[in-house]
Protein backbone atom coordinates (compact mmCIF):
# COMPACT_ATOMS: atom_id res chain seq x y z
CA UNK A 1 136.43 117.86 -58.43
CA UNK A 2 139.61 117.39 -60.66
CA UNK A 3 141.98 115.72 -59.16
CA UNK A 4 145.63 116.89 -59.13
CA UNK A 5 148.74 115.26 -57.31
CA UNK A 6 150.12 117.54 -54.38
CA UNK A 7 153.61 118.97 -56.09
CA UNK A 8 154.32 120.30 -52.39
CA UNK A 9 152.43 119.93 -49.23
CA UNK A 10 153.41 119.31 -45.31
CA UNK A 11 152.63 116.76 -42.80
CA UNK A 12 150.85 117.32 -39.33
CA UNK A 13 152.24 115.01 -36.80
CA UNK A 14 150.02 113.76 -33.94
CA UNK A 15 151.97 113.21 -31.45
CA UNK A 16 150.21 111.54 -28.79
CA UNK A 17 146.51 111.97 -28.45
CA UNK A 18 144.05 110.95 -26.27
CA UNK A 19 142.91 107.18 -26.84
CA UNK A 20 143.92 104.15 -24.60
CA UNK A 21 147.30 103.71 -26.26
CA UNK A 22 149.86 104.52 -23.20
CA UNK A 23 150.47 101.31 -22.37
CA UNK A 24 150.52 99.70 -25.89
CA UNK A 25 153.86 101.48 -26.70
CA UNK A 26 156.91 102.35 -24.54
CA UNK A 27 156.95 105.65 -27.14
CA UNK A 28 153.72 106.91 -26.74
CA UNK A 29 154.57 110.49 -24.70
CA UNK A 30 152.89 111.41 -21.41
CA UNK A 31 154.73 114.00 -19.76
CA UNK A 32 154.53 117.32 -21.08
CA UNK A 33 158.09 117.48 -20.92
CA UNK A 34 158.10 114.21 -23.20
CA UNK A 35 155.17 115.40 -26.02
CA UNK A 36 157.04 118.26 -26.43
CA UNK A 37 160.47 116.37 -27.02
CA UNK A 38 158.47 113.60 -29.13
CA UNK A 39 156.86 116.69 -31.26
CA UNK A 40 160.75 118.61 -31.58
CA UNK A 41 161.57 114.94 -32.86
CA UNK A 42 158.96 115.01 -35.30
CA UNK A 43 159.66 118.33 -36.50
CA UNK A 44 162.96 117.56 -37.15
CA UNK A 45 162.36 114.81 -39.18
CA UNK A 46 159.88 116.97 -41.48
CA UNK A 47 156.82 117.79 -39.67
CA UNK A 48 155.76 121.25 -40.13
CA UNK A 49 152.99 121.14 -37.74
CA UNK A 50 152.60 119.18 -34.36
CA UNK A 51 148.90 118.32 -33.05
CA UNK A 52 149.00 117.82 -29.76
CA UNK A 53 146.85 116.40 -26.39
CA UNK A 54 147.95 116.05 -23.03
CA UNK A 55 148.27 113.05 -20.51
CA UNK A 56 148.12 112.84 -16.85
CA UNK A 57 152.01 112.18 -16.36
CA UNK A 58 151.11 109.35 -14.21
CA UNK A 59 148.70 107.55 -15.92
CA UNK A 60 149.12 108.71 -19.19
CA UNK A 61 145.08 109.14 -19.24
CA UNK A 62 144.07 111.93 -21.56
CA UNK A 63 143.65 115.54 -19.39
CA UNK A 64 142.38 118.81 -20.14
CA UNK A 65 144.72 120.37 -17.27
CA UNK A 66 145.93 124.38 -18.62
CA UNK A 67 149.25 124.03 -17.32
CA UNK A 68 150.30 120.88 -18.96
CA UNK A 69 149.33 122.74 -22.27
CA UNK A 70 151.14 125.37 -21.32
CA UNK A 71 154.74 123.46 -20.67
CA UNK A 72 154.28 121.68 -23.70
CA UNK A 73 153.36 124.93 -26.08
CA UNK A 74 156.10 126.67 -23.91
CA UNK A 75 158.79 123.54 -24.91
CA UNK A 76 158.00 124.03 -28.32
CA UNK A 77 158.17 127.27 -28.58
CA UNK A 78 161.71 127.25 -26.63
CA UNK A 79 163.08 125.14 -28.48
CA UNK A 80 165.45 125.64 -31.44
CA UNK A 81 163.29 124.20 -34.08
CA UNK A 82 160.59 125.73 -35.96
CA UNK A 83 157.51 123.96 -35.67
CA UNK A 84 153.43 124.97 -36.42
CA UNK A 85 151.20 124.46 -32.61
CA UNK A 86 147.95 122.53 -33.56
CA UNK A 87 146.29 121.80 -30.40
CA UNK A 88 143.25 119.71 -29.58
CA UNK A 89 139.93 121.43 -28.58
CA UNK A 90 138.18 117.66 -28.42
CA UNK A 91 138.01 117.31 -24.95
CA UNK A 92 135.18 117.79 -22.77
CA UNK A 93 132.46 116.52 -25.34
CA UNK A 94 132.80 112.88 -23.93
CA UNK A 95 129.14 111.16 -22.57
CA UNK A 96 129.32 107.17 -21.57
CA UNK A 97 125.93 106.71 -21.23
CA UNK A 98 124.62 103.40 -18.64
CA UNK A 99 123.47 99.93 -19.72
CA UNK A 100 121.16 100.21 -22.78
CA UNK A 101 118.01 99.49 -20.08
CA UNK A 102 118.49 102.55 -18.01
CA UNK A 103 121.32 104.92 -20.31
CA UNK A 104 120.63 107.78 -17.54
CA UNK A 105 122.37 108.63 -15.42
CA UNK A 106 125.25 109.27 -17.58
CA UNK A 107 128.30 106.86 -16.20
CA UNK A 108 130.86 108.95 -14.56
CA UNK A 109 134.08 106.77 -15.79
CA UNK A 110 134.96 108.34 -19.31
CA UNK A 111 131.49 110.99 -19.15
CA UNK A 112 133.63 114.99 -19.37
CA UNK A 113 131.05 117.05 -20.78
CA UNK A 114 132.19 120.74 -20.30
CA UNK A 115 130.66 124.37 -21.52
CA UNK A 116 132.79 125.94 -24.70
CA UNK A 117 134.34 128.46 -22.40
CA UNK A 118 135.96 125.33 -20.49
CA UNK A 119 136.58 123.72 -23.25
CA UNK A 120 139.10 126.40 -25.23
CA UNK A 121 140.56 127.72 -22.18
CA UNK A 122 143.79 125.72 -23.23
CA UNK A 123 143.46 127.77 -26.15
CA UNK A 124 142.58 131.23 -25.06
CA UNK A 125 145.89 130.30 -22.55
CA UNK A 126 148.06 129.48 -24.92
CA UNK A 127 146.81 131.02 -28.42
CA UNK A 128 148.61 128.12 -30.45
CA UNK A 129 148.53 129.33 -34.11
CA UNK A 130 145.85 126.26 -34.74
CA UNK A 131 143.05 124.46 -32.91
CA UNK A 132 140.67 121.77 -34.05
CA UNK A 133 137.16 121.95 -33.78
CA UNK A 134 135.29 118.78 -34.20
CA UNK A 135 132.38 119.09 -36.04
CA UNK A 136 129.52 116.72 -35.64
CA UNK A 137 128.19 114.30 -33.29
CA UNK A 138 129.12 110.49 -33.30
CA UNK A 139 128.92 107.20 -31.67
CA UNK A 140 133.03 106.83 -31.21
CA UNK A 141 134.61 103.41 -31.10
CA UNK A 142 132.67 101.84 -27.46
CA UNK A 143 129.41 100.41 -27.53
CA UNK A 144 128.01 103.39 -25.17
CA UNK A 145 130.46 105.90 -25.56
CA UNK A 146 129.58 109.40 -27.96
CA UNK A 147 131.57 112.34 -28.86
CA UNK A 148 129.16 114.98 -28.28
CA UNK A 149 129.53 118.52 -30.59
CA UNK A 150 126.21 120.07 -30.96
CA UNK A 151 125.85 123.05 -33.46
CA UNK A 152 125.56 125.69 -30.54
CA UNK A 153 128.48 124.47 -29.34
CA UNK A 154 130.59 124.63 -32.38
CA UNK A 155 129.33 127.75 -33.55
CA UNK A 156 129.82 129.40 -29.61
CA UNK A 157 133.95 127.31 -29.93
CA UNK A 158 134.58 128.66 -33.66
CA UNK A 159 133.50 131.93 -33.00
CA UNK A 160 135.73 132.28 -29.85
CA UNK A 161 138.09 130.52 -31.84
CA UNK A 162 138.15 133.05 -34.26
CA UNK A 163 137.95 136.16 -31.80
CA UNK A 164 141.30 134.76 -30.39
CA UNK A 165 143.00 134.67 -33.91
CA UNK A 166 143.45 131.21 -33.86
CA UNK A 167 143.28 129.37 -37.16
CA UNK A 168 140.49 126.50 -36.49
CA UNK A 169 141.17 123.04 -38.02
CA UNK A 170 137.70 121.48 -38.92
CA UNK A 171 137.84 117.73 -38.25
CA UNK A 172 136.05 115.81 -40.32
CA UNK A 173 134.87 112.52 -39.57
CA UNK A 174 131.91 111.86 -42.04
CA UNK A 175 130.30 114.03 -45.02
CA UNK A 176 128.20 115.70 -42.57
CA UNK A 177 130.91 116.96 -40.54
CA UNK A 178 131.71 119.03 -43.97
CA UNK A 179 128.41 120.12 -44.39
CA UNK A 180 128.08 121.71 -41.28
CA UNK A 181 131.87 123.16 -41.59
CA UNK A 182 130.37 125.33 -44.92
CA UNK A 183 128.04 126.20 -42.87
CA UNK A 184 129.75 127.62 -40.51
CA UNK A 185 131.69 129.28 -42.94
CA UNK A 186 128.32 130.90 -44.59
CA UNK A 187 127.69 132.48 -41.10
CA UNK A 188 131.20 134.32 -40.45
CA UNK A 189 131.89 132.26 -37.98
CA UNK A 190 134.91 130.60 -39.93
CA UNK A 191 137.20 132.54 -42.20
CA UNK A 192 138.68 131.50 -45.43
CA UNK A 193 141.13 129.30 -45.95
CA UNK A 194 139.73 127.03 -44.05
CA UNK A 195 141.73 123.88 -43.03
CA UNK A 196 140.24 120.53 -42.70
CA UNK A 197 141.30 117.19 -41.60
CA UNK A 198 139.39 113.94 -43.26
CA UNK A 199 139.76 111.62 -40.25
CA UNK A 200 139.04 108.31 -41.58
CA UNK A 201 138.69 104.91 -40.37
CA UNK A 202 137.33 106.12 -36.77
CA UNK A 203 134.83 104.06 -35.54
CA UNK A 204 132.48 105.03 -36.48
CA UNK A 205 132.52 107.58 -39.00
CA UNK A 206 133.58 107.43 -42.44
CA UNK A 207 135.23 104.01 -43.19
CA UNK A 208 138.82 104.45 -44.90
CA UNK A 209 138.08 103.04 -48.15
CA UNK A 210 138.69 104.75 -51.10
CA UNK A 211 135.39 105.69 -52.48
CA UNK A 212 134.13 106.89 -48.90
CA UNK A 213 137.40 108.61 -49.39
CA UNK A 214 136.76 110.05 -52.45
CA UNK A 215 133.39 111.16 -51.24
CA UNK A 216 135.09 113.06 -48.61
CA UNK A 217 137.45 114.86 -51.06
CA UNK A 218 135.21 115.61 -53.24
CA UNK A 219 133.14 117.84 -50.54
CA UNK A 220 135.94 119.88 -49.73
CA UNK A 221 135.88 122.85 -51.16
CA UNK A 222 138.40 124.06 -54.09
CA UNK A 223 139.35 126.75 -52.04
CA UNK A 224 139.99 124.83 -49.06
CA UNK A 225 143.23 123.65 -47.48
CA UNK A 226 142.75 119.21 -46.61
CA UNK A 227 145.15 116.74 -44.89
CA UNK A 228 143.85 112.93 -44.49
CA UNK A 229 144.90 110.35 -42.22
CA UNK A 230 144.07 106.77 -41.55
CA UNK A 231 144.38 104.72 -38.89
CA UNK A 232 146.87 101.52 -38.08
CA UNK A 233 148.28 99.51 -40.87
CA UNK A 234 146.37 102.12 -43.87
CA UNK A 235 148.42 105.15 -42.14
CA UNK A 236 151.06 104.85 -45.00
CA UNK A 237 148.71 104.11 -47.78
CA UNK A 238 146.67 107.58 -46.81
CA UNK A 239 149.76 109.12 -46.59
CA UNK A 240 149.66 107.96 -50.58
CA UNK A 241 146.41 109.06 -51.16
CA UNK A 242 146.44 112.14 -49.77
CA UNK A 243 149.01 113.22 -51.64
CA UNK A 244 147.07 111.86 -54.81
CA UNK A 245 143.70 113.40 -54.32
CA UNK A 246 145.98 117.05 -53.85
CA UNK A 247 146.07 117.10 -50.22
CA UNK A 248 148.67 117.20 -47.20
CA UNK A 249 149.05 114.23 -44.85
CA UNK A 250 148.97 113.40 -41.49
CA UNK A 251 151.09 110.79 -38.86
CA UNK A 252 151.42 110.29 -35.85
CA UNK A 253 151.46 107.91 -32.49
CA UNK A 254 147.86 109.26 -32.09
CA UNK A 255 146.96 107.55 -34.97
CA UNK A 256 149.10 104.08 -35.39
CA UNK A 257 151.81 102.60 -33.03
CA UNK A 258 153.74 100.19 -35.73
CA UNK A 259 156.34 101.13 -38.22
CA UNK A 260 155.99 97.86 -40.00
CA UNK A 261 154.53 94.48 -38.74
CA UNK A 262 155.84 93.93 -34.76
CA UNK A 263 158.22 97.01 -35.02
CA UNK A 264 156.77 99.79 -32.58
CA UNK A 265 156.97 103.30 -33.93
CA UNK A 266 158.29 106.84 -32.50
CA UNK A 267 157.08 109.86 -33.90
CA UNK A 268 160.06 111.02 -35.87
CA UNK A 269 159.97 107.24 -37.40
CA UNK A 270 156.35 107.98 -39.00
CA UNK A 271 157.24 111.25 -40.46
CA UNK A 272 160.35 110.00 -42.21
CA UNK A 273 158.63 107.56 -43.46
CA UNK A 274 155.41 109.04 -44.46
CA UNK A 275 158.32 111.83 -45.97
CA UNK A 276 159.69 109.23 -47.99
CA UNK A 277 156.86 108.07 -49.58
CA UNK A 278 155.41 111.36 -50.81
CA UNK A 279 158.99 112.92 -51.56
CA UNK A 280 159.73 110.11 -53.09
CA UNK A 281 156.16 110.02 -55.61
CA UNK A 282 157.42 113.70 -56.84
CA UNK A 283 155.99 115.96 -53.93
CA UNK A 284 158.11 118.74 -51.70
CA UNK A 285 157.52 119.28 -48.20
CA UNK A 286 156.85 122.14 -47.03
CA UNK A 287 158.54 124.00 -44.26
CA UNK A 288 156.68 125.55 -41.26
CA UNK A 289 157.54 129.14 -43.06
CA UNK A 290 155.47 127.95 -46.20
CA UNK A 291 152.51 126.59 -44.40
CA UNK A 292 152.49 129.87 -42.12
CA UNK A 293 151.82 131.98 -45.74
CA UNK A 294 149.73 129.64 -47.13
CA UNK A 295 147.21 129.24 -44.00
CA UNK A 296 147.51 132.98 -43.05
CA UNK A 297 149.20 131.98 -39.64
CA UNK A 298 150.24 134.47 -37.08
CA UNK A 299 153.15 133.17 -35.33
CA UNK A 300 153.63 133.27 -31.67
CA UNK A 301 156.97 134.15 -29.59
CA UNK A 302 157.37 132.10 -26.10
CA UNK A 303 155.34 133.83 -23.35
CA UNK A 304 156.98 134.40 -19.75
CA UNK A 305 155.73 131.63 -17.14
């Protein structure tokens, strides 16, 4: 495809996700009460939509618990600024398999493998305006560790996805993942425009240079709606690129922990600066009003606890 700079687009901020970074970073939100404050931040500073996971408040290890989600959508909602819901429907595809000798039985530290019902119950709760669906299989970072999405499963999650009138965001993590997105699309079981994030860098899908880049672009439908992100010290540079190949961009704690070299990042920090850059190559951000349009969004008031 033609390429053709963004002259506007918006930024997703991730706010906290749902890898081991707790500890790495005194910013990196656990509390509901705190994700949502940390997203409010980020919207302020020119995030039109916040993607967000939950943490045991504790721990800050990654949870699937309903009424977490709800406090933080709740928050959000509450508060004064206008901000797009994006919440993850990731969990519960996790298997850890045993030593490479004997894989089976599946090791029950890191292994939550729930049924699509379980798994979007978050969402069917709390009807955010978007959810991601992952879509593919992959070996994910740890030597025994993969992030299980079968076809069934997708198709059963998008469909439900789709009765609730949420707008699904299709992660992509390799070429595949696309393929299998169209598909989906083919059957009904997505509706146009579809949204997709290319999720590069992740160990180990699609590595984040800029032909593999390129390659993802360039399967994305015309008609299609793409953000990118990278991961670390190449979030900034994607934010570039994005921007360059026509799409939106994405930041976030989830993603990268550093401002600059030894300088520890907040949310708000990584959209300004992302912002900066992509304002400052000619591009206007959009606010959440514009995206709403653009995606076909239905907005959602607060609901009563």
């Amino acid at each position: 495809m033609p390429l053709q700079q963004s002259q506007e687009l918006f930024i997703t901020c991730a706010v906290t996700g749902s890898g081991g970074t707790q500890d790495r970073s005194p910013h990196v939100p656990r509390s509901p009460e705190q994700i949502a404050n940390s997203a409010i931040d980020a919207a302020r500073a020119g995030a039109a939509i916040v993607h967000c996971h939950v943490r045991d408040p504790e721990s800050g290890a990654p949870s699937r618990k309903i009424e977490y989600y709800r406090e933080v959508t709740e928050r959000i909602r509450d508060s004064e600024v206008d901000a797009i819901i994006n919440l993850t429907a990731g969990m519960g595809g996790d298997m850890v398999f045993g030593p490479t000798e004997s894989p089976l039985p599946l090791n029950e530290k890191g292994t939550d493998i729930a049924g699509a019902t379980e798994r979007l119950a978050h969402v069917a709760e709390c009807l955010p305006e978007i959810a991601t669906l992952d879509c593919g299989t992959m070996n994910f970072a740890e030597a025994d560790y993969v992030m299980t999405n079968t076809p069934g499963t997708l198709r059963a999650m998008g469909q439900m996805m789709t009765d609730l009138g949420v707008r699904i965001e299709i992660e992509a993590f390799d070429t595949g993942h696309l393929w299998f997105a169209k598909q989906l699309v083919e059957e009904g079981i997505i509706e146009d425009p579809v949204m997709v994030q290319l999720c590069m860098g992740v160990p180990w899908g699609a590595p984040d240079d800029l032909n593999t880049f390129m390659a993802m672009v360039n399967n994305v439908p015309d008609n299609w709606t793409f953000s990118a992100f990278s991961l670390g010290r190449n979030e900034f540079c994607y934010a570039a690129a994005a921007m360059l190949a026509g799409g939106n961009v994405r930041v976030g704690l989830e993603d990268n922990l550093m401002l600059e070299k030894g300088v520890l990042a907040t949310n708000a920090q990584l959209v300004e600066r992302a912002a900066t850059i992509v304002t400052n190559m000619g591009a206007n951000l959009m606010t959440p009003a514009q995206v709403r349009k653009k995606l076909k969004l239905q907005k959602r008031a607060p609901q009563s606890v």
